[in-house]
N, C-alpha and C. Protein backbone atom coordinates (compact mmCIF):
# COMPACT_ATOMS: atom_id res chain seq x y z
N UNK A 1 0.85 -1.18 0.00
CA UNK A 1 0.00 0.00 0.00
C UNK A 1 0.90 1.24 0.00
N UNK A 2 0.56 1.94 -0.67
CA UNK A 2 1.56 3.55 -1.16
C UNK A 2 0.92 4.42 -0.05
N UNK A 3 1.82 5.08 0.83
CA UNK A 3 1.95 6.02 1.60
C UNK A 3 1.62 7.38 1.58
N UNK A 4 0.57 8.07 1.32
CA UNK A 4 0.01 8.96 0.71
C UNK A 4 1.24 10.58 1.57
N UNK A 5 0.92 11.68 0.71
CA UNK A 5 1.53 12.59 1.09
C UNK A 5 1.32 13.11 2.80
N UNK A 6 -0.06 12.88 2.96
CA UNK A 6 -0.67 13.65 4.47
C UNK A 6 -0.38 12.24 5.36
N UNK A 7 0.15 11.36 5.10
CA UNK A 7 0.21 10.27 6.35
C UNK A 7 0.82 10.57 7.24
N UNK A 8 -0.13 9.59 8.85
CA UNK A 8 0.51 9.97 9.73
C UNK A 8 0.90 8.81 10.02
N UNK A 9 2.35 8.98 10.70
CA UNK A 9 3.40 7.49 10.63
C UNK A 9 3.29 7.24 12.65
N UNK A 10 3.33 5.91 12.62
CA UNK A 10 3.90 5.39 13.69
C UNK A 10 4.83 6.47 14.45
N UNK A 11 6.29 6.74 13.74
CA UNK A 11 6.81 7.23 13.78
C UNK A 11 6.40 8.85 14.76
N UNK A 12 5.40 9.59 14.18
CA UNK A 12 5.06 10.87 14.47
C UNK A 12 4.31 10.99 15.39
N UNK A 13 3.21 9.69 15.97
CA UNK A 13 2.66 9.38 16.78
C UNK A 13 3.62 9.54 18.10
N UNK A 14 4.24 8.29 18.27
CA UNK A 14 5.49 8.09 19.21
C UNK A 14 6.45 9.84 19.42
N UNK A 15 7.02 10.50 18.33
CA UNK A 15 7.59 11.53 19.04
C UNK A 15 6.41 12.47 19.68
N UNK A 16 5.00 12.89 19.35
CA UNK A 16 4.20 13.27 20.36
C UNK A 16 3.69 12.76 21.45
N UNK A 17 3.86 11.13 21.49
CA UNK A 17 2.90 10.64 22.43
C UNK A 17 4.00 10.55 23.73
N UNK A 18 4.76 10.60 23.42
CA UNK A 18 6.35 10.75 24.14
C UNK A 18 6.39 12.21 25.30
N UNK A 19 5.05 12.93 25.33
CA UNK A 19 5.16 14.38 25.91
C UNK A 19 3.83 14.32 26.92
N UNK A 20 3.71 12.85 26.93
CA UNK A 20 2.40 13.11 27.49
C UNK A 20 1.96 11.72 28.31
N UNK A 21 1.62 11.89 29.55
CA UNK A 21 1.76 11.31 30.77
C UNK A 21 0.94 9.81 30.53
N UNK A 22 0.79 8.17 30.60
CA UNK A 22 0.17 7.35 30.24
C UNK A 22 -0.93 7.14 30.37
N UNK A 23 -1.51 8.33 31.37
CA UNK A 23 -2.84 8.14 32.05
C UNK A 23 -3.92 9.45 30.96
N UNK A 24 -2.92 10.03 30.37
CA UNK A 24 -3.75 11.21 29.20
C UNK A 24 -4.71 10.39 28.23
N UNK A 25 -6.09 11.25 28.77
CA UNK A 25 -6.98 11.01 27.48
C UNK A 25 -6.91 11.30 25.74
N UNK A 26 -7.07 10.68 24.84
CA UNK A 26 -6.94 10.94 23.86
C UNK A 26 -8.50 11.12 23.42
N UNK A 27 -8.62 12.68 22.80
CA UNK A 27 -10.05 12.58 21.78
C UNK A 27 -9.81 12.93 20.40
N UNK A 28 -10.95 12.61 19.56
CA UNK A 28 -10.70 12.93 18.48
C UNK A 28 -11.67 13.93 17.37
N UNK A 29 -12.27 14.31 18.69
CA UNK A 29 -13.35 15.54 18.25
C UNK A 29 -14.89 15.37 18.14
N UNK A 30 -14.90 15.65 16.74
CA UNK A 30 -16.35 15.86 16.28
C UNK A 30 -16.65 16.18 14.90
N UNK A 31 -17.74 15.61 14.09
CA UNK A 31 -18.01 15.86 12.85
C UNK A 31 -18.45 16.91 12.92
N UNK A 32 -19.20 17.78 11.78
CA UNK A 32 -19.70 18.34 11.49
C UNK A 32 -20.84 18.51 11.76
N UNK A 33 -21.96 17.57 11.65
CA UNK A 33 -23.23 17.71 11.69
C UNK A 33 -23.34 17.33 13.46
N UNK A 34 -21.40 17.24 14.33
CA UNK A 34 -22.06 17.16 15.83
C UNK A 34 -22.06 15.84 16.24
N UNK A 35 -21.69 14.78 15.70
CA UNK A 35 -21.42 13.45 16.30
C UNK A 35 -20.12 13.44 16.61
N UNK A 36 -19.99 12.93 17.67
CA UNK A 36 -18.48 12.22 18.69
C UNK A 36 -17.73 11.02 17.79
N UNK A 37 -16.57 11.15 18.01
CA UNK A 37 -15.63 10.40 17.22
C UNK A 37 -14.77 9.39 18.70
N UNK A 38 -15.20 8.33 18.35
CA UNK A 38 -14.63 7.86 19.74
C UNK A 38 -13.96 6.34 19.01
N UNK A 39 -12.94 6.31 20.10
CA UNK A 39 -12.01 5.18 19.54
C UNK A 39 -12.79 3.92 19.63
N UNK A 40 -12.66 2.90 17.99
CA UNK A 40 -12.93 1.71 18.60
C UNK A 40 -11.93 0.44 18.25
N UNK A 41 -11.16 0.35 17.38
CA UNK A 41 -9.93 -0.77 17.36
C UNK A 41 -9.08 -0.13 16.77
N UNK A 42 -7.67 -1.07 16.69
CA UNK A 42 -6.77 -1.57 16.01
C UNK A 42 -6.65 -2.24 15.33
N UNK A 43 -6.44 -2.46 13.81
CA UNK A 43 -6.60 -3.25 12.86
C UNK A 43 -5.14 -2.90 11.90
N UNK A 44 -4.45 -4.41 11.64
CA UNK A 44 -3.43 -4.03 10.84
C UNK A 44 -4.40 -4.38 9.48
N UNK A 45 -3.77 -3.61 8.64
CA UNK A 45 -4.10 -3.59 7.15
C UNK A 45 -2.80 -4.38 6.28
N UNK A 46 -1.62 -4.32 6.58
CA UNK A 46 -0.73 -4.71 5.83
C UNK A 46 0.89 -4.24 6.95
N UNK A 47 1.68 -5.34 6.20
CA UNK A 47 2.54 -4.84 6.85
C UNK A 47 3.12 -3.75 7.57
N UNK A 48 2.84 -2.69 7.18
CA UNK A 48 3.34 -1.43 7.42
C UNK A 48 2.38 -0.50 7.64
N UNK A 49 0.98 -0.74 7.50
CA UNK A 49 -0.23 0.06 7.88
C UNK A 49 -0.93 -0.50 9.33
N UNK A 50 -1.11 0.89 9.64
CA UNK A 50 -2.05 0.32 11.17
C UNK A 50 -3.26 1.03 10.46
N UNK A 51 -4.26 0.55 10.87
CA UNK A 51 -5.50 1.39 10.80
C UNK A 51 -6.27 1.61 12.50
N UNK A 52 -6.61 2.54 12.64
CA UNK A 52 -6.97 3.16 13.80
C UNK A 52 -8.85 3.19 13.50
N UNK A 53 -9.50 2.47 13.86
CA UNK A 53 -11.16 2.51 13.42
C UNK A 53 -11.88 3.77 14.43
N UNK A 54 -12.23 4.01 14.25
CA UNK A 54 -13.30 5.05 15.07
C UNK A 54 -14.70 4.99 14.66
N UNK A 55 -15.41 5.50 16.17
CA UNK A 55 -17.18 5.32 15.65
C UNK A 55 -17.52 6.52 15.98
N UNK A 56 -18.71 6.66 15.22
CA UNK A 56 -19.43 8.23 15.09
C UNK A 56 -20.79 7.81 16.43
N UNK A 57 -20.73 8.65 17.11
CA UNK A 57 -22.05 8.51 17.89
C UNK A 57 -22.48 9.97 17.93
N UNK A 58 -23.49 9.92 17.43
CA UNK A 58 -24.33 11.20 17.35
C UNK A 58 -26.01 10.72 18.21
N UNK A 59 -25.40 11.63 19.52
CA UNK A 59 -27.16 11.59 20.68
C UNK A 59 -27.72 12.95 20.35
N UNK A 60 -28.60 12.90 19.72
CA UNK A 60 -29.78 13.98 19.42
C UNK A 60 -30.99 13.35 19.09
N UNK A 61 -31.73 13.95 18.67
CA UNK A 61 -33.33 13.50 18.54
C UNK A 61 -33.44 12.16 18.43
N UNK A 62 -32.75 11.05 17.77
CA UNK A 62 -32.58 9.64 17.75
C UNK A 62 -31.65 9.69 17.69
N UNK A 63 -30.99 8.42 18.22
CA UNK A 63 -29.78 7.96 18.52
C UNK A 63 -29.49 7.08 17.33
N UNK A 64 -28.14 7.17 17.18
CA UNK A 64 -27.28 6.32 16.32
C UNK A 64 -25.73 6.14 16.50
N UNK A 65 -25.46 4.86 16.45
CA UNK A 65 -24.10 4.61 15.54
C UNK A 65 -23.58 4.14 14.77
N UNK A 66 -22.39 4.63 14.03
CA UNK A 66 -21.75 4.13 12.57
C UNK A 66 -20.63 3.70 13.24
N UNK A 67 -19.60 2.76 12.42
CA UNK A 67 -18.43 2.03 12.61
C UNK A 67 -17.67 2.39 11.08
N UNK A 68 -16.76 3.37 11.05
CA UNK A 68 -16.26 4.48 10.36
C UNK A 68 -14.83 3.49 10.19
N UNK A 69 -14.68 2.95 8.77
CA UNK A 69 -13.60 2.32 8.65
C UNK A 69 -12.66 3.18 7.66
């Protein structure tokens, strides 16, 4: 799998995650239309790719969630 220009490497992870205490929360925001982005696995893709999965939970008038691969 080809390494696109905006990737973020193992590598870049580790020199930030390196500044920050083991017990630090990690978030990852919010869409647009207002749903939560919350961690849900680890999945290798290929040798050299991690994939990081996240799910959308959006609580407003009905509830839902997606599994955002």
């Amino acid at each position: 799998m080809a390494k696109s220009e905006s990737a973020l490497t193992v590598g870049d992870l580790k020199r930030e995650l390196k500044n920050w205490s083991d017990d630090s929360e990690i978030v990852f925001g919010g869409t647009m239309a207002g749903a939560e982005l919350t961690f849900f696995r680890f999945k290798s893709r290929d040798e050299k790719v991690l994939q990081i999965e996240l799910n959308e939970e959006f609580l407003g008038p009905g509830t839902y969630k997606v599994t955002i691969k």
